[in-house]
C-alpha atoms as a PDB file:
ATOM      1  CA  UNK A   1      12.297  22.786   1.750  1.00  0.00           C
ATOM      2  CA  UNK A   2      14.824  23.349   4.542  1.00  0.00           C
ATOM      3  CA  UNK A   3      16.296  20.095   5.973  1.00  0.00           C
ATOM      4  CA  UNK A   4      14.703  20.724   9.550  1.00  0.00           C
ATOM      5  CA  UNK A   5      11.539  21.460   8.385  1.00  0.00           C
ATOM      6  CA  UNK A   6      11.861  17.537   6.425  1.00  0.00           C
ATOM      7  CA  UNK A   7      13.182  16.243   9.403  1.00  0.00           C
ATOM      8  CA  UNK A   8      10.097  16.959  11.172  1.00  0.00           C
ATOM      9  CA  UNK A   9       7.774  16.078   8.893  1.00  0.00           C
ATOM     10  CA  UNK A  10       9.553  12.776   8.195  1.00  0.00           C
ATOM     11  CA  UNK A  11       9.531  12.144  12.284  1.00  0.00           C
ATOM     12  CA  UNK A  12       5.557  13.118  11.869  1.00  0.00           C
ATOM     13  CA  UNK A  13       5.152  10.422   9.208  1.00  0.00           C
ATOM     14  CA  UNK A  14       6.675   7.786  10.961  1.00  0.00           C
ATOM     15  CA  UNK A  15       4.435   8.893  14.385  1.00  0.00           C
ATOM     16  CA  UNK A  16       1.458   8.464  12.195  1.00  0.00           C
ATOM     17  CA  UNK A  17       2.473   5.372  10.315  1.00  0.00           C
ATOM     18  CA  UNK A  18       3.101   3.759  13.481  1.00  0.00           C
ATOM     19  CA  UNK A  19       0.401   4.482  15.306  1.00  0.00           C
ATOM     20  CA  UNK A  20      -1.844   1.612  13.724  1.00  0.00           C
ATOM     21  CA  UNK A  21       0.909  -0.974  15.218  1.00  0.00           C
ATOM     22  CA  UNK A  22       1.167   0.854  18.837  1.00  0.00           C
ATOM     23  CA  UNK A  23      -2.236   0.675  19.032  1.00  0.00           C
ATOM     24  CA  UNK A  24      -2.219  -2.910  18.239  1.00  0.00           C
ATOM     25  CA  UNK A  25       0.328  -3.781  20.427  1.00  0.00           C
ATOM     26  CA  UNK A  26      -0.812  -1.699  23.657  1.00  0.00           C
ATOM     27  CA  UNK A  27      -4.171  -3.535  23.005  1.00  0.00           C
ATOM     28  CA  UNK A  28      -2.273  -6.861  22.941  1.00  0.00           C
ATOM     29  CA  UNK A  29      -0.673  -6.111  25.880  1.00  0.00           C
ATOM     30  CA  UNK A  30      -3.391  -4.750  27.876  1.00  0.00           C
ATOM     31  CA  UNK A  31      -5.897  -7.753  26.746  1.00  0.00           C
ATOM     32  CA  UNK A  32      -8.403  -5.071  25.022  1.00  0.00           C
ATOM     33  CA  UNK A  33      -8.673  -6.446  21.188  1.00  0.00           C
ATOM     34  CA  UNK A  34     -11.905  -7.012  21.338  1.00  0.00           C
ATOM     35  CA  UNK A  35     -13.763 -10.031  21.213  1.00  0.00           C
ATOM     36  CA  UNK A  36     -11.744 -11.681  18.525  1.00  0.00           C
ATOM     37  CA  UNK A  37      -8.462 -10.296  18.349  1.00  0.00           C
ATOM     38  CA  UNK A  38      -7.313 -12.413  15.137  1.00  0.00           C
ATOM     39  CA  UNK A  39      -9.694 -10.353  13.370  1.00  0.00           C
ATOM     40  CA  UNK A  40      -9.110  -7.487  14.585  1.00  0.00           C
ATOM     41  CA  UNK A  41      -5.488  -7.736  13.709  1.00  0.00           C
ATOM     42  CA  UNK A  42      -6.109  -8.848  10.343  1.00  0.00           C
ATOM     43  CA  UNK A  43      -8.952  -5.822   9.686  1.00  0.00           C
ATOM     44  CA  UNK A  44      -6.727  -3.888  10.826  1.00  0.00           C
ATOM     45  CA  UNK A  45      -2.956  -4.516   9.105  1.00  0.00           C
ATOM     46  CA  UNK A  46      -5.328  -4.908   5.927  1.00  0.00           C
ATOM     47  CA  UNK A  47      -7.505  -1.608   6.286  1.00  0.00           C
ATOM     48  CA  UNK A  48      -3.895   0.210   7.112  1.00  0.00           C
ATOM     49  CA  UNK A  49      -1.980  -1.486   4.210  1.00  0.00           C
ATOM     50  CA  UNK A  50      -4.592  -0.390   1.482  1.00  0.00           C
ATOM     51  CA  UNK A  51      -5.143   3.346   3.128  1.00  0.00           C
ATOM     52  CA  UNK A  52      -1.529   3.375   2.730  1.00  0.00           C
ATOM     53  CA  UNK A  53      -1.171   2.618  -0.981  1.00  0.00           C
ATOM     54  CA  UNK A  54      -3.340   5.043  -1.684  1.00  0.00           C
ATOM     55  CA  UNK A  55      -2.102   7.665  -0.091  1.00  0.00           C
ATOM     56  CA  UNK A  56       0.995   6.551  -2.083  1.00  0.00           C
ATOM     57  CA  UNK A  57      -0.271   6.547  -4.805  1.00  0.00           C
ATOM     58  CA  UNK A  58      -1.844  10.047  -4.777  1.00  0.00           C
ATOM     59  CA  UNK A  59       1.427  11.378  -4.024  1.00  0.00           C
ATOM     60  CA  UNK A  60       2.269  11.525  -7.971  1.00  0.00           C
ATOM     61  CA  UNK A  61      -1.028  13.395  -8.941  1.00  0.00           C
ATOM     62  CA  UNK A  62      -0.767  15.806  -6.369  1.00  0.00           C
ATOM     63  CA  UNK A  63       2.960  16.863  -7.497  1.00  0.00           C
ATOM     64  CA  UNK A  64       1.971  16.922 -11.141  1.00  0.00           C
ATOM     65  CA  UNK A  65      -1.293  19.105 -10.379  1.00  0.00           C
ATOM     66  CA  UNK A  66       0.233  21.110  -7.864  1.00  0.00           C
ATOM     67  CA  UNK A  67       3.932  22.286  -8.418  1.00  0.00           C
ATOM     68  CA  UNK A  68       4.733  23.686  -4.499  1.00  0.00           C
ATOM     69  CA  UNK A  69       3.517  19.932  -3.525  1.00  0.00           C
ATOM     70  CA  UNK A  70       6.849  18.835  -5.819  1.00  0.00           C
ATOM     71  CA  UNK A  71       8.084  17.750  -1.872  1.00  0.00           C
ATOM     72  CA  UNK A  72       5.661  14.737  -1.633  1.00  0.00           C
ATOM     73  CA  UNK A  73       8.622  12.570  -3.588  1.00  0.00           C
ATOM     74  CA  UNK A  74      10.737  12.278  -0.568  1.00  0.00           C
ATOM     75  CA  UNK A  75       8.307  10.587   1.201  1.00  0.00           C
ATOM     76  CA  UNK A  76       7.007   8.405  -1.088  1.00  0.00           C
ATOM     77  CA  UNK A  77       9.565   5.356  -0.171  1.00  0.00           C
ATOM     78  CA  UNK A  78       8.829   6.089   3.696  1.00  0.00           C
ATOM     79  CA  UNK A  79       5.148   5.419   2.934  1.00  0.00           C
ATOM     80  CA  UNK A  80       5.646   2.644   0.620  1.00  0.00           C
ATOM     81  CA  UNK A  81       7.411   0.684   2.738  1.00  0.00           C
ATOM     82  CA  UNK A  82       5.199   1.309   6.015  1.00  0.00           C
ATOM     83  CA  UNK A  83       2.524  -0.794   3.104  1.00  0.00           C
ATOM     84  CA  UNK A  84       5.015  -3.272   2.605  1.00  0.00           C
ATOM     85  CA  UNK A  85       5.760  -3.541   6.804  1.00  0.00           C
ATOM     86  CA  UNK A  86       1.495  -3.506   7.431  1.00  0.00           C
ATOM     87  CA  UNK A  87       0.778  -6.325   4.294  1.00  0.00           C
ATOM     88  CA  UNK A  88       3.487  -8.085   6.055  1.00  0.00           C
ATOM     89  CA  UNK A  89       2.222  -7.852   9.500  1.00  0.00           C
ATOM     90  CA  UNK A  90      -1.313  -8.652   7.527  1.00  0.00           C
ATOM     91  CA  UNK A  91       0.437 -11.960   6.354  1.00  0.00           C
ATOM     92  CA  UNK A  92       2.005 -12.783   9.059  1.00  0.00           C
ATOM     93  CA  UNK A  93      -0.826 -12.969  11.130  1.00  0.00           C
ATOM     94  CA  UNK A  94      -3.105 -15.207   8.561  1.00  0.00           C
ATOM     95  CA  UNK A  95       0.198 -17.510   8.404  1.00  0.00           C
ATOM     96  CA  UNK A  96       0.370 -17.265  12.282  1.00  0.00           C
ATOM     97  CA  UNK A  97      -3.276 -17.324  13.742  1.00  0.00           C
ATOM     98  CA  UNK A  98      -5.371 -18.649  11.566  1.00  0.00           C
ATOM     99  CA  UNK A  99      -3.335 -21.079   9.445  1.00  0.00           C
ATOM    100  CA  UNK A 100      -0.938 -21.864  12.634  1.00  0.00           C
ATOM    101  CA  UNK A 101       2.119 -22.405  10.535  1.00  0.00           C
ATOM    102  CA  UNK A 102       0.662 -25.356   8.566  1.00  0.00           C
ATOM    103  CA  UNK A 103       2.001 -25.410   5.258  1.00  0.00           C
ATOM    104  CA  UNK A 104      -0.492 -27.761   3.908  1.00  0.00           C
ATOM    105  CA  UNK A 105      -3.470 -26.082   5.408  1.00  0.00           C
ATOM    106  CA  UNK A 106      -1.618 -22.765   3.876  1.00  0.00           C
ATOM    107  CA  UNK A 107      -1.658 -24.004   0.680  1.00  0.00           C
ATOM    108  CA  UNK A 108      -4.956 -25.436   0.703  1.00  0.00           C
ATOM    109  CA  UNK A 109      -6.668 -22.196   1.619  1.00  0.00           C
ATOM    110  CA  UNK A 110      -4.568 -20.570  -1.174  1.00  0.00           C
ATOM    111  CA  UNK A 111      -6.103 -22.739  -3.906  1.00  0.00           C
ATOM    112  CA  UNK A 112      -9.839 -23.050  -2.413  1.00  0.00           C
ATOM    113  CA  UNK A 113     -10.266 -19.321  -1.121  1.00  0.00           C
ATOM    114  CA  UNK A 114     -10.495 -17.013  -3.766  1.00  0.00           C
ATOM    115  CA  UNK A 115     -10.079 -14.286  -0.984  1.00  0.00           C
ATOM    116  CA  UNK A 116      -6.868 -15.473   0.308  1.00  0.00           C
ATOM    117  CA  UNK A 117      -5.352 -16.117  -3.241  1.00  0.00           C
ATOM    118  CA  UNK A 118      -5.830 -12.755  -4.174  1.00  0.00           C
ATOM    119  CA  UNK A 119      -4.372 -11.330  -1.049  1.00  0.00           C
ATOM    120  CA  UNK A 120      -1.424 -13.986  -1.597  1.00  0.00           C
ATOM    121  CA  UNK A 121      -0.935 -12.285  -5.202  1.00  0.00           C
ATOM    122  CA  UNK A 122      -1.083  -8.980  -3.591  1.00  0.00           C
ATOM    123  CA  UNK A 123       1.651  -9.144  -0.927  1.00  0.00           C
ATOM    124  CA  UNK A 124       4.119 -11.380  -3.207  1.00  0.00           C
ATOM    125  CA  UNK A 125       3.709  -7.852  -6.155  1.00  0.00           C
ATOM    126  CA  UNK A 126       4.621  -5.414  -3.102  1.00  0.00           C
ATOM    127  CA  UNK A 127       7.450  -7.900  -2.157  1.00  0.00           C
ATOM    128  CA  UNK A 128       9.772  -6.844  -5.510  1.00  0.00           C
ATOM    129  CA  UNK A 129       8.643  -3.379  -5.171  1.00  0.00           C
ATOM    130  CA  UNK A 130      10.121  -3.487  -1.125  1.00  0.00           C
ATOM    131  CA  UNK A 131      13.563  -5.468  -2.022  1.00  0.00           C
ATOM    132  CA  UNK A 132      14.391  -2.428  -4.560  1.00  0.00           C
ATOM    133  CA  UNK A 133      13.114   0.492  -2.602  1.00  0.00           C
ATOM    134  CA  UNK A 134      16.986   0.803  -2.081  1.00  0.00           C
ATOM    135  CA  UNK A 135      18.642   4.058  -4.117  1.00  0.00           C
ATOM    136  CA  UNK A 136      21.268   0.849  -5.004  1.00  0.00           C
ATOM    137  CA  UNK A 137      18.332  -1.142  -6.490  1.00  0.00           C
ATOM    138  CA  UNK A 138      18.196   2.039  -8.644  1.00  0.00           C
ATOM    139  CA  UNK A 139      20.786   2.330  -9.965  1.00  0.00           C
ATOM    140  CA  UNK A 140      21.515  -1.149 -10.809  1.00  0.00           C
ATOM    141  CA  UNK A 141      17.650  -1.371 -12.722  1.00  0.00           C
ATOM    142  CA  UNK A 142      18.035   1.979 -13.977  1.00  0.00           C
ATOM    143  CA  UNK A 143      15.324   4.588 -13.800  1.00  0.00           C
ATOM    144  CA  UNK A 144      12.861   3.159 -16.379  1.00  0.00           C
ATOM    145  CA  UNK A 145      13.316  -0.545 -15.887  1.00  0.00           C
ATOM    146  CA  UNK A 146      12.760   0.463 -12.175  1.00  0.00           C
ATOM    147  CA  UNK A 147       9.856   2.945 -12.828  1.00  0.00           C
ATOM    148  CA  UNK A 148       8.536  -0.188 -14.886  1.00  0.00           C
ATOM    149  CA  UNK A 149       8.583  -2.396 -12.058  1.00  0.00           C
ATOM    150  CA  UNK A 150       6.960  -0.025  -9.550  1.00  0.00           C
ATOM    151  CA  UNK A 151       3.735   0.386 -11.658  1.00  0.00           C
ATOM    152  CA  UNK A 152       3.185  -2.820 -10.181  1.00  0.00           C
ATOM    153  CA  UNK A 153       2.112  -1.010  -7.397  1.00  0.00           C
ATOM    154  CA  UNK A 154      -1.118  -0.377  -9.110  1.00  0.00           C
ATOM    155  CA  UNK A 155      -1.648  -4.127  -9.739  1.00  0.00           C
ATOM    156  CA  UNK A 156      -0.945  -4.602  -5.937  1.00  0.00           C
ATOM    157  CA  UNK A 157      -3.271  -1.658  -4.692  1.00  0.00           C
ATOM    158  CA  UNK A 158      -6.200  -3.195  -6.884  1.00  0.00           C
ATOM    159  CA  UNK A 159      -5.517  -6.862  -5.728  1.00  0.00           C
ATOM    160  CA  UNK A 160      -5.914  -5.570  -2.077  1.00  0.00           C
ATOM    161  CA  UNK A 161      -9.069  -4.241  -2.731  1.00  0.00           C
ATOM    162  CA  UNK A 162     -10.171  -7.143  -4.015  1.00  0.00           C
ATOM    163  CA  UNK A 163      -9.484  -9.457  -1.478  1.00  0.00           C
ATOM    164  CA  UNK A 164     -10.992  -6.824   0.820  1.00  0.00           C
ATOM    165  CA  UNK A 165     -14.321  -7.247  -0.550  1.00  0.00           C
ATOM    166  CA  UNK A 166     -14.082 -10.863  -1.298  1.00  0.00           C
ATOM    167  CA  UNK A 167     -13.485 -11.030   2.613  1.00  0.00           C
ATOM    168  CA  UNK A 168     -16.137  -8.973   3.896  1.00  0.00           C
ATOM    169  CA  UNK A 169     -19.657 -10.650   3.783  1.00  0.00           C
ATOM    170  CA  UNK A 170     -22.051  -9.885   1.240  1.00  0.00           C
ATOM    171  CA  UNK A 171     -23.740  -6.718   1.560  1.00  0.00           C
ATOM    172  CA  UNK A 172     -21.029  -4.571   3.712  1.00  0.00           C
ATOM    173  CA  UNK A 173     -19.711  -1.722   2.667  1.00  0.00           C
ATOM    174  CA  UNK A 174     -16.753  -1.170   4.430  1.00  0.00           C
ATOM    175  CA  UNK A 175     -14.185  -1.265   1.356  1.00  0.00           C
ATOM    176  CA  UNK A 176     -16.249   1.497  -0.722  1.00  0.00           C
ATOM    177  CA  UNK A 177     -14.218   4.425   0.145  1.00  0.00           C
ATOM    178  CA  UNK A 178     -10.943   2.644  -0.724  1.00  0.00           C
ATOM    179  CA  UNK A 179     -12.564   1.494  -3.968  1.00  0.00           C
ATOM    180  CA  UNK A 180     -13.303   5.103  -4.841  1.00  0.00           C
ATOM    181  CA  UNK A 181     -10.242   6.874  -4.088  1.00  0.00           C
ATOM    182  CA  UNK A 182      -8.424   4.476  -5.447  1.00  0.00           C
ATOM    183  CA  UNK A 183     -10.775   4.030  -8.637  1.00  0.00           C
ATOM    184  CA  UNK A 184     -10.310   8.017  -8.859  1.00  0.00           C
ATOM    185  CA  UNK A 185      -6.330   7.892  -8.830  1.00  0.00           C
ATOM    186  CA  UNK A 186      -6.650   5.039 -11.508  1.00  0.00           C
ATOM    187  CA  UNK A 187      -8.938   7.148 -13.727  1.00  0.00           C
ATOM    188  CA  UNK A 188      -7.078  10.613 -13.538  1.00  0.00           C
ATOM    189  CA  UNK A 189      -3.571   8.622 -14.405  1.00  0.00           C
ATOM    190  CA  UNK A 190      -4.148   8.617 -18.064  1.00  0.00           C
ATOM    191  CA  UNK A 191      -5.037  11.781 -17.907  1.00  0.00           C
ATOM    192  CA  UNK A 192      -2.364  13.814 -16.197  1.00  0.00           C
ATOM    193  CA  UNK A 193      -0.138  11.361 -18.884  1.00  0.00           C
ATOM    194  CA  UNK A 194      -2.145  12.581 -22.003  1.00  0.00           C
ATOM    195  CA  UNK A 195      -1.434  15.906 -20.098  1.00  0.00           C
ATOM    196  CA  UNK A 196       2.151  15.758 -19.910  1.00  0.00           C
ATOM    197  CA  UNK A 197       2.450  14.575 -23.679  1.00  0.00           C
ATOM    198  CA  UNK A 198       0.826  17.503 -24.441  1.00  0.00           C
ATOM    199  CA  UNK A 199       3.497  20.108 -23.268  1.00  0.00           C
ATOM    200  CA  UNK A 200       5.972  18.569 -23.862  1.00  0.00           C
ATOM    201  CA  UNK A 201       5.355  18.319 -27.723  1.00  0.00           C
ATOM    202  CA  UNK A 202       6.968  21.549 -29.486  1.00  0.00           C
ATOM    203  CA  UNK A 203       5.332  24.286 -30.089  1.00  0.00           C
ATOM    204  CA  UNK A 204       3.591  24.799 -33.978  1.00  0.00           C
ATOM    205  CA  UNK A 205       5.759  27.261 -35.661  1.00  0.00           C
END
């Protein structure tokens, strides 16, 4: 791929990524977040932090079943991190509007709320995979202990979906598509693995 061509696209990613948080803040600063803006904050960051994962996570699949996709890897750490800066902003807005900096009122909701545990758990297994996003981190972990490390991502994406239906009231359906597609990239993984072993044994003589 030529190097203007990635410079676009990389400017198009981070258009896209941002436009969750410019819409956010233009609606902050024009008064128009709807009736309760705490919410829709927190749907929001959420909603954009899991849609984000996923699309991170199909990234792999996509290069393995389609070679000319093979590009996809330089924009998985762009993507990755835009999850880390939405579960972040998601966070941050629980620790700021709801919980109003109170530690102990933090801490209770943490052990009572199954909802907010889990999306505790969540954003503390993206916050390892964020601090070594770094080509430094790399090197220092080396590639497997880092590839390791950054399967945690899975852990993380299924968390999120958990706390996203542990949040929503009983009987909506609003975290079903995530579920799939992430439920789909979780079932073909084994599979493109068994298909890699596969070639790469040598051929019977």
């Amino acid at each position: 791929m030529k190097s203007s061509t990635l410079i676009l696209l990389k400017t198009l990613t981070w258009l896209v990524c941002l436009w969750q948080f410019d819409l956010l803040v233009y609606g902050a600063v024009t008064n128009n977040l709807g009736p309760d803006p705490t919410a829709n904050i927190e749907l929001s960051t959420g909603y954009t932090t899991l849609l984000l994962l996923i699309i991170l996570l199909a990234i792999s699949p996509l290069r393995k079943l389609f070679q000319p996709l093979s590009w996809l890897i330089k924009f998985r750490r762009l993507i990755g991190l835009f999850a880390f800066f939405y579960a972040t902003l998601h966070m941050l807005a629980y620790v700021a509007l709801y919980a109003n900096f109170d530690v102990r009122s933090m801490l209770t909701d943490i052990a009572s709320r199954r909802f907010i545990t889990m999306g505790v758990l969540a954003w503390l297994l993206l916050l390892p995979l964020a601090l070594t996003s770094t080509t430094w981190a790399i090197r220092k972990l080396g590639g497997k202990n880092w590839n390791r490390l950054h399967t945690l991502v899975y852990v993380a994406a299924v968390c999120g979906i958990i706390h996203f239906w542990w949040q929503v009231k009983t009987g909506v359906l609003s975290p079903l598509n995530l579920t799939i597609s992430l439920a789909v990239l979780l079932a073909i993984r084994p599979v493109l693995a068994w298909r890699q072993r596969r070639k790469s044994r040598p051929a019977a003589a």
